[in-house]
PDB file of N, CA and C in Angstrom:
ATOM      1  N   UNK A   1       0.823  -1.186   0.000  1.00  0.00           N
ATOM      2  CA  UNK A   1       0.000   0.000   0.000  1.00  0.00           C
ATOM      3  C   UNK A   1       0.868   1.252   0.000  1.00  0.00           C
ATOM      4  N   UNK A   2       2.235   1.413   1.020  1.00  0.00           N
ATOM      5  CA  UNK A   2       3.028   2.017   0.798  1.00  0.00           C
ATOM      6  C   UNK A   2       3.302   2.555  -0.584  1.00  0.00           C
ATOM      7  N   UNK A   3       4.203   1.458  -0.804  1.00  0.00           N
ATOM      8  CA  UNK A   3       4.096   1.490  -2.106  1.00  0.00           C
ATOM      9  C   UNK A   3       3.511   2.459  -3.538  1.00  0.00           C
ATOM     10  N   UNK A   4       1.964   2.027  -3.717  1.00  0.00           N
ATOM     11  CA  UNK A   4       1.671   2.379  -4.518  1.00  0.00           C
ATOM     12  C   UNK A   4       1.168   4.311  -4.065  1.00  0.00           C
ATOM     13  N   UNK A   5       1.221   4.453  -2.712  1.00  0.00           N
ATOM     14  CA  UNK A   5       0.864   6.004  -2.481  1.00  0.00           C
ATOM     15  C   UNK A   5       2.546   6.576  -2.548  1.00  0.00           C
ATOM     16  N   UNK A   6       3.459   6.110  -2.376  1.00  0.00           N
ATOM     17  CA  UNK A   6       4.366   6.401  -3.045  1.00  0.00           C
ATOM     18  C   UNK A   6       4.724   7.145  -4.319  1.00  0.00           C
ATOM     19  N   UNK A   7       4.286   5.638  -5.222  1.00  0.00           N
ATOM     20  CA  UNK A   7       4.429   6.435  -6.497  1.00  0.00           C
ATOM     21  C   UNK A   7       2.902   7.087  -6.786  1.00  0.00           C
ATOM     22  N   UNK A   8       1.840   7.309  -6.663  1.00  0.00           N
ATOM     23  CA  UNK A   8       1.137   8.279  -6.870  1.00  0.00           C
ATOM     24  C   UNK A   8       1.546   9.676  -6.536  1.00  0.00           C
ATOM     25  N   UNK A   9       2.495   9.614  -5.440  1.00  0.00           N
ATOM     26  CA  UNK A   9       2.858  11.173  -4.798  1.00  0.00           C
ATOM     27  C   UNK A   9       4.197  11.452  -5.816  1.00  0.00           C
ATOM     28  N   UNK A  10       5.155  10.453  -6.293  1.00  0.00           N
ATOM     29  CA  UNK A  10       6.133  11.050  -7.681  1.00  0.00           C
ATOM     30  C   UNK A  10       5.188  11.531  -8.943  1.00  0.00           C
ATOM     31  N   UNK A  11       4.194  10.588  -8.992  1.00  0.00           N
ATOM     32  CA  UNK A  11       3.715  10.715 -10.432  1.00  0.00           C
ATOM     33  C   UNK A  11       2.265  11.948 -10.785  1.00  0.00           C
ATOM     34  N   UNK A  12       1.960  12.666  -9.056  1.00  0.00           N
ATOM     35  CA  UNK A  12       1.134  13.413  -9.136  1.00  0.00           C
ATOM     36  C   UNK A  12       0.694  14.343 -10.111  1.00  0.00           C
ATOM     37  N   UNK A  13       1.120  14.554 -11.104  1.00  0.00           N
ATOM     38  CA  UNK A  13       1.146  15.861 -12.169  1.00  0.00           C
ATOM     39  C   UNK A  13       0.443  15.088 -13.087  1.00  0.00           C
ATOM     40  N   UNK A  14       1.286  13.668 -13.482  1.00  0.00           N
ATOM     41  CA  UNK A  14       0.667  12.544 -14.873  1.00  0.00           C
ATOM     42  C   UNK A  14      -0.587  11.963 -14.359  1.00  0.00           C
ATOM     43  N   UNK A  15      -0.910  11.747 -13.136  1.00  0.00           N
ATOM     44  CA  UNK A  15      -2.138  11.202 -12.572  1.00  0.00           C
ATOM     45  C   UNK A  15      -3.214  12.303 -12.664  1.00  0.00           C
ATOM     46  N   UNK A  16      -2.951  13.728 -12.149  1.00  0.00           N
ATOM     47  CA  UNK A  16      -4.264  14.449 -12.273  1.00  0.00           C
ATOM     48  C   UNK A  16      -4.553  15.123 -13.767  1.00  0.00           C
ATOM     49  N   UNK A  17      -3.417  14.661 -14.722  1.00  0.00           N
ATOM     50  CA  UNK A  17      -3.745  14.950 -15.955  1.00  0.00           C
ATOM     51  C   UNK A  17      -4.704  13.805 -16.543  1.00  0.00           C
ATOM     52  N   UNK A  18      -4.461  12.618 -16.586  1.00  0.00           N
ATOM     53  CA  UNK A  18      -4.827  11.365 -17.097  1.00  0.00           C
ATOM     54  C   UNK A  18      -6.617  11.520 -16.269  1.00  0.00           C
ATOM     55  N   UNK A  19      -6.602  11.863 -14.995  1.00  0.00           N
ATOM     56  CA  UNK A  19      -7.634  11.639 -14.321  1.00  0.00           C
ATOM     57  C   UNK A  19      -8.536  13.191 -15.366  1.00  0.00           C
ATOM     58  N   UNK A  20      -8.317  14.294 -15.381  1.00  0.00           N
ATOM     59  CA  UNK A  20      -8.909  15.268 -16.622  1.00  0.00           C
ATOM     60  C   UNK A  20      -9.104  14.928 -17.632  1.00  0.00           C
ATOM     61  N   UNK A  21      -8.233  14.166 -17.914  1.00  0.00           N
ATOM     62  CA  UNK A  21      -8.648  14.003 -19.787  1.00  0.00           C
ATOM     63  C   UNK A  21      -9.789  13.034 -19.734  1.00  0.00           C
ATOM     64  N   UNK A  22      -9.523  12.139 -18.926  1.00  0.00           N
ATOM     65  CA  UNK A  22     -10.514  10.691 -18.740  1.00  0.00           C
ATOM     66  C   UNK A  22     -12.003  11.480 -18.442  1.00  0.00           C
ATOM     67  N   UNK A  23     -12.414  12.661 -17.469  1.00  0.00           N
ATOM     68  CA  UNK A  23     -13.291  12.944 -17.097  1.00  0.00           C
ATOM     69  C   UNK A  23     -13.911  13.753 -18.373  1.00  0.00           C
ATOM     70  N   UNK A  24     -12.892  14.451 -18.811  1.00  0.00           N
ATOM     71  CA  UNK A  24     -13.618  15.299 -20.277  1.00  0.00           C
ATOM     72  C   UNK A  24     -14.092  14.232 -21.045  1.00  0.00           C
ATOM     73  N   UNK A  25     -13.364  13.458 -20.813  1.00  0.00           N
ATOM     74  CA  UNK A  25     -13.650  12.417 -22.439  1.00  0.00           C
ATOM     75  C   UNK A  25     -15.242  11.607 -22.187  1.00  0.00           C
ATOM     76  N   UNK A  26     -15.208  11.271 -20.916  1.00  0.00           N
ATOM     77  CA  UNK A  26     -16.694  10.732 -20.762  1.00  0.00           C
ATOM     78  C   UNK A  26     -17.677  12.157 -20.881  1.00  0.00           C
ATOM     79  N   UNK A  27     -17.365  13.565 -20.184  1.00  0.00           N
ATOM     80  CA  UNK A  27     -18.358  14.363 -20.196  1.00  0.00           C
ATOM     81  C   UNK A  27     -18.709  14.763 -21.734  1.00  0.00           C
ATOM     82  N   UNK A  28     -18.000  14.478 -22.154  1.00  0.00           N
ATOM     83  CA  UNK A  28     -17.997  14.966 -24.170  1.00  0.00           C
ATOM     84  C   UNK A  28     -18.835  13.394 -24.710  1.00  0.00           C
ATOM     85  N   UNK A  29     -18.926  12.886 -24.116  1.00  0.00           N
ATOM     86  CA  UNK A  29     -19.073  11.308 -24.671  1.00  0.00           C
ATOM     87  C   UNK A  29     -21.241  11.798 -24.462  1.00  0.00           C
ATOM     88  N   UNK A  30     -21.230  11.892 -22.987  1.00  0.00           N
ATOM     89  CA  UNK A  30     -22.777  12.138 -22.828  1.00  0.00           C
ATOM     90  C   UNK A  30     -23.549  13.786 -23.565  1.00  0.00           C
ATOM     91  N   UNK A  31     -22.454  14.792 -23.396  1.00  0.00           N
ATOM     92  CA  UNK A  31     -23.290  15.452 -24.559  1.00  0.00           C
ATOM     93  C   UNK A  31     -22.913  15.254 -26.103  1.00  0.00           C
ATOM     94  N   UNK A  32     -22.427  14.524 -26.597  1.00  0.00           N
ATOM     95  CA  UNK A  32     -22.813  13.964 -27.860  1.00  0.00           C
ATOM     96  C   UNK A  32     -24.023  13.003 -27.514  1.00  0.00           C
ATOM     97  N   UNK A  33     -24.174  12.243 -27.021  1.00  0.00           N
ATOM     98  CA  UNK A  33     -25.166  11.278 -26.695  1.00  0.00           C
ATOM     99  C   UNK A  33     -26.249  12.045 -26.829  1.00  0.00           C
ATOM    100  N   UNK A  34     -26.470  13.132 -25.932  1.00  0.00           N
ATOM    101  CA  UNK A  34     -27.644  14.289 -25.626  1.00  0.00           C
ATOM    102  C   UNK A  34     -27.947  14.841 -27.349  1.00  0.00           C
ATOM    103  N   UNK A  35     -27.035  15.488 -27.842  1.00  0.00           N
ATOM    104  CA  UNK A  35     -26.571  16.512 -28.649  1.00  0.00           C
ATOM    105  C   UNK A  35     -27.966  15.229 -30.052  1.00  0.00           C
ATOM    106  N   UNK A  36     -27.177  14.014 -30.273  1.00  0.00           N
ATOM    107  CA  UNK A  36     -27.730  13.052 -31.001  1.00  0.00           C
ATOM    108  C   UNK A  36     -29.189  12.869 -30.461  1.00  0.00           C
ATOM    109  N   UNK A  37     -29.550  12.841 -29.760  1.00  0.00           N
ATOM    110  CA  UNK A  37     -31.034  12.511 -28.600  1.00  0.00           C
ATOM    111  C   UNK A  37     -32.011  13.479 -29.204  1.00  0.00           C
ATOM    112  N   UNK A  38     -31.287  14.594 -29.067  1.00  0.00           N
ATOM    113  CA  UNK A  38     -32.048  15.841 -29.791  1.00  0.00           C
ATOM    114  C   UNK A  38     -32.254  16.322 -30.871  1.00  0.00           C
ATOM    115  N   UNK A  39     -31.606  15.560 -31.834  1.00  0.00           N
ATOM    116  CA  UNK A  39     -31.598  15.606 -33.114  1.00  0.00           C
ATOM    117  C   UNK A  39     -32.464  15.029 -33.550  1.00  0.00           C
ATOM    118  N   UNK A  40     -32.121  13.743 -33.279  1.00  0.00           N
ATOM    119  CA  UNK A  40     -33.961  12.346 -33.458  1.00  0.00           C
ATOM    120  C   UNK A  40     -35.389  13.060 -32.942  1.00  0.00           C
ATOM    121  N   UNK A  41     -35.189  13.662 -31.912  1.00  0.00           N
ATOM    122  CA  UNK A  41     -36.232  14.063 -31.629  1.00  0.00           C
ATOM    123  C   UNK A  41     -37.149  15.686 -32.393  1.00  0.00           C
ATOM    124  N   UNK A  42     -36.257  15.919 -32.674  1.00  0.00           N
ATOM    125  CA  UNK A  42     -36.654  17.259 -33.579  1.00  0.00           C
ATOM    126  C   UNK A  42     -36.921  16.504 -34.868  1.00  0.00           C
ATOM    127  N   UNK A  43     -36.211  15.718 -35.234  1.00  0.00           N
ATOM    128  CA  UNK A  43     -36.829  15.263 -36.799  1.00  0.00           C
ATOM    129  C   UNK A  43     -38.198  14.402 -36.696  1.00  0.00           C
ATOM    130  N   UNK A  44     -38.084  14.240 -35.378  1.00  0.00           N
ATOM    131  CA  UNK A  44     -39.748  13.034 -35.405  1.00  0.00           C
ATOM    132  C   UNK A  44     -40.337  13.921 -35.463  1.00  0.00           C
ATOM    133  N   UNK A  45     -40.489  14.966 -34.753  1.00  0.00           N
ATOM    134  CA  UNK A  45     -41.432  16.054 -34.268  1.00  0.00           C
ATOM    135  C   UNK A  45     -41.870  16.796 -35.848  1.00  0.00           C
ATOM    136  N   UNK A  46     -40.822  16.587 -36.569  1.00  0.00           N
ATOM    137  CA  UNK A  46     -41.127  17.008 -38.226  1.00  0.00           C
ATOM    138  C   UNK A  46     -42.060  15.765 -39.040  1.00  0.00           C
ATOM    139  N   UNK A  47     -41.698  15.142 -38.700  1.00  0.00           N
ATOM    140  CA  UNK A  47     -42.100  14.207 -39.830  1.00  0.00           C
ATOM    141  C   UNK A  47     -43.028  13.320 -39.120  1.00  0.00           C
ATOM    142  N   UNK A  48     -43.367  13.466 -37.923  1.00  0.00           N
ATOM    143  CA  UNK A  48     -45.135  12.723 -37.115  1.00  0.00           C
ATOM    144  C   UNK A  48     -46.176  13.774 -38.118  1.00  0.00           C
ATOM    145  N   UNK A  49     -46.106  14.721 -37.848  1.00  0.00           N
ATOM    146  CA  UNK A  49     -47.348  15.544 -38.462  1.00  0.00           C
ATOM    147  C   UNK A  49     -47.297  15.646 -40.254  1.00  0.00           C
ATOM    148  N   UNK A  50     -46.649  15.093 -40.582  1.00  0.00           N
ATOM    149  CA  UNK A  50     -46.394  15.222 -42.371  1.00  0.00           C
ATOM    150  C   UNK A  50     -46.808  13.603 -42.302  1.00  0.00           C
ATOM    151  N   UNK A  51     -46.325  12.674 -41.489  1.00  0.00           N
ATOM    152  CA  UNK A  51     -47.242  11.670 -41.848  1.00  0.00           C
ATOM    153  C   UNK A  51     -49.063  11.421 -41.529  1.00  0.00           C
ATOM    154  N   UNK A  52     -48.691  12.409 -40.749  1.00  0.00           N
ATOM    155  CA  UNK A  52     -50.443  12.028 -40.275  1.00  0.00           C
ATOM    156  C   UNK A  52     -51.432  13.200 -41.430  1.00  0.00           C
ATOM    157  N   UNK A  53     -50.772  14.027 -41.834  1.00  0.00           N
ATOM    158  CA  UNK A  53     -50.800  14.635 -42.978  1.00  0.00           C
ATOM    159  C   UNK A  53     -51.628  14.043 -44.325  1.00  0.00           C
ATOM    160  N   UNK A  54     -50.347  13.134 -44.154  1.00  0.00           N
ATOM    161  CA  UNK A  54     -50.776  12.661 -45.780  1.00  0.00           C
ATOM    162  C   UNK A  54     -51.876  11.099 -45.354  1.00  0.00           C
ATOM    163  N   UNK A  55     -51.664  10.856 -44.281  1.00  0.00           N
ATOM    164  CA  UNK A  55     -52.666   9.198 -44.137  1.00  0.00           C
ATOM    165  C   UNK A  55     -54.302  10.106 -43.885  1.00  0.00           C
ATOM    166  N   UNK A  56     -53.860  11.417 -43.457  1.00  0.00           N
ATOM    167  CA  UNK A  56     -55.329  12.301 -43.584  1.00  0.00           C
ATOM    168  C   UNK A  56     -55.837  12.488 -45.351  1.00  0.00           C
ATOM    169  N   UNK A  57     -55.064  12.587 -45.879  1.00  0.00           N
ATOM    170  CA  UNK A  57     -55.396  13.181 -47.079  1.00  0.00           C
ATOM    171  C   UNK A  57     -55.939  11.491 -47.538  1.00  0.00           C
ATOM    172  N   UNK A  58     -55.084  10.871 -47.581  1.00  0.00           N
ATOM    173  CA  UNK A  58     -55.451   9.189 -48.085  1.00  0.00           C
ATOM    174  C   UNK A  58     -56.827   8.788 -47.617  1.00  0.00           C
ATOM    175  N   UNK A  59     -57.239   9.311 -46.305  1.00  0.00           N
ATOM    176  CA  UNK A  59     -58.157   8.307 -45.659  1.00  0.00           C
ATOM    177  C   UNK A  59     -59.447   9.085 -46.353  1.00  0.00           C
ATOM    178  N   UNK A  60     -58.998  10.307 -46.515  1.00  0.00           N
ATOM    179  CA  UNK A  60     -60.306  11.435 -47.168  1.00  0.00           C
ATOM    180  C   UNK A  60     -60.679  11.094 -48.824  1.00  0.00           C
ATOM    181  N   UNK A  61     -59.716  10.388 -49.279  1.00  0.00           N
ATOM    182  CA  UNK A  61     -59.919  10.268 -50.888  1.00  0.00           C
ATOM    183  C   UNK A  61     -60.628   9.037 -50.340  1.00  0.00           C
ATOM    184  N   UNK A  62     -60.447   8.091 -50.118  1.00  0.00           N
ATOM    185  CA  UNK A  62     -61.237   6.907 -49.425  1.00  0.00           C
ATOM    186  C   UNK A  62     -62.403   6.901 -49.016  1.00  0.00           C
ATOM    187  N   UNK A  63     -62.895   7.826 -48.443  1.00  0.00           N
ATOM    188  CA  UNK A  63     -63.890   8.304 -47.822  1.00  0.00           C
ATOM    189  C   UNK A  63     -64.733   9.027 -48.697  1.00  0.00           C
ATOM    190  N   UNK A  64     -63.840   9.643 -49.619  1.00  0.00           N
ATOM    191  CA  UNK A  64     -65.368   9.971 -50.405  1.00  0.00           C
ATOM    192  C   UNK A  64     -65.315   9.229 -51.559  1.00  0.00           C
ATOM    193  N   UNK A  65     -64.427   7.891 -52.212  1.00  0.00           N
ATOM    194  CA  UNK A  65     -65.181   7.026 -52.828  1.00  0.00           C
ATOM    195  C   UNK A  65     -66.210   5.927 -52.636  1.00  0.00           C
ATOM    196  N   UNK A  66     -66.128   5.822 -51.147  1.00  0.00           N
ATOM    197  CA  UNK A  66     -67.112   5.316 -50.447  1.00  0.00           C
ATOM    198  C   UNK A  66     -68.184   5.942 -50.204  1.00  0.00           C
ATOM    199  N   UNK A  67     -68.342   7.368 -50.240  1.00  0.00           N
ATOM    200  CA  UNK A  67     -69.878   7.967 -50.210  1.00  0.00           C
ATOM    201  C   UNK A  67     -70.220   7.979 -51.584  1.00  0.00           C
ATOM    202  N   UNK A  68     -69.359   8.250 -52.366  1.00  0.00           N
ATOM    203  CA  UNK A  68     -69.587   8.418 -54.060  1.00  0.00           C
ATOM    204  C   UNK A  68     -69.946   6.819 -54.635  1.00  0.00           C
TER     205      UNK A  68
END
């Protein structure tokens, strides 16, 4: 145990660098994750109402060859 708090206390500078980069790299990891999340979701939000759009327009031509 010695030991290894030893060399953590020589290597202190390379350890709290490695321990930063590691923490950016996951915090960059979840807002891409987010960043992507929100992207899908803005394009559904486009293209739910353009489909219900057009299955409106379909169901209406339908509808009036059936009254016709």
């Amino acid at each position: 145990m010695s030991k290894i708090i030893s060399h953590l206390k020589e290597n202190w500078i390379k350890n709290v660098f490695e321990t930063i980069v590691v923490v950016t790299d996951v915090f960059g990891a979840f807002l891409l994750n987010n960043w992507n999340e929100q992207n899908k979701l803005k394009k559904q939000a486009v293209e739910v109402p353009e489909e219900l759009v057009d299955e409106f327009k379909i169901n209406r031509v339908e509808v009036n060859k059936f009254i016709a």
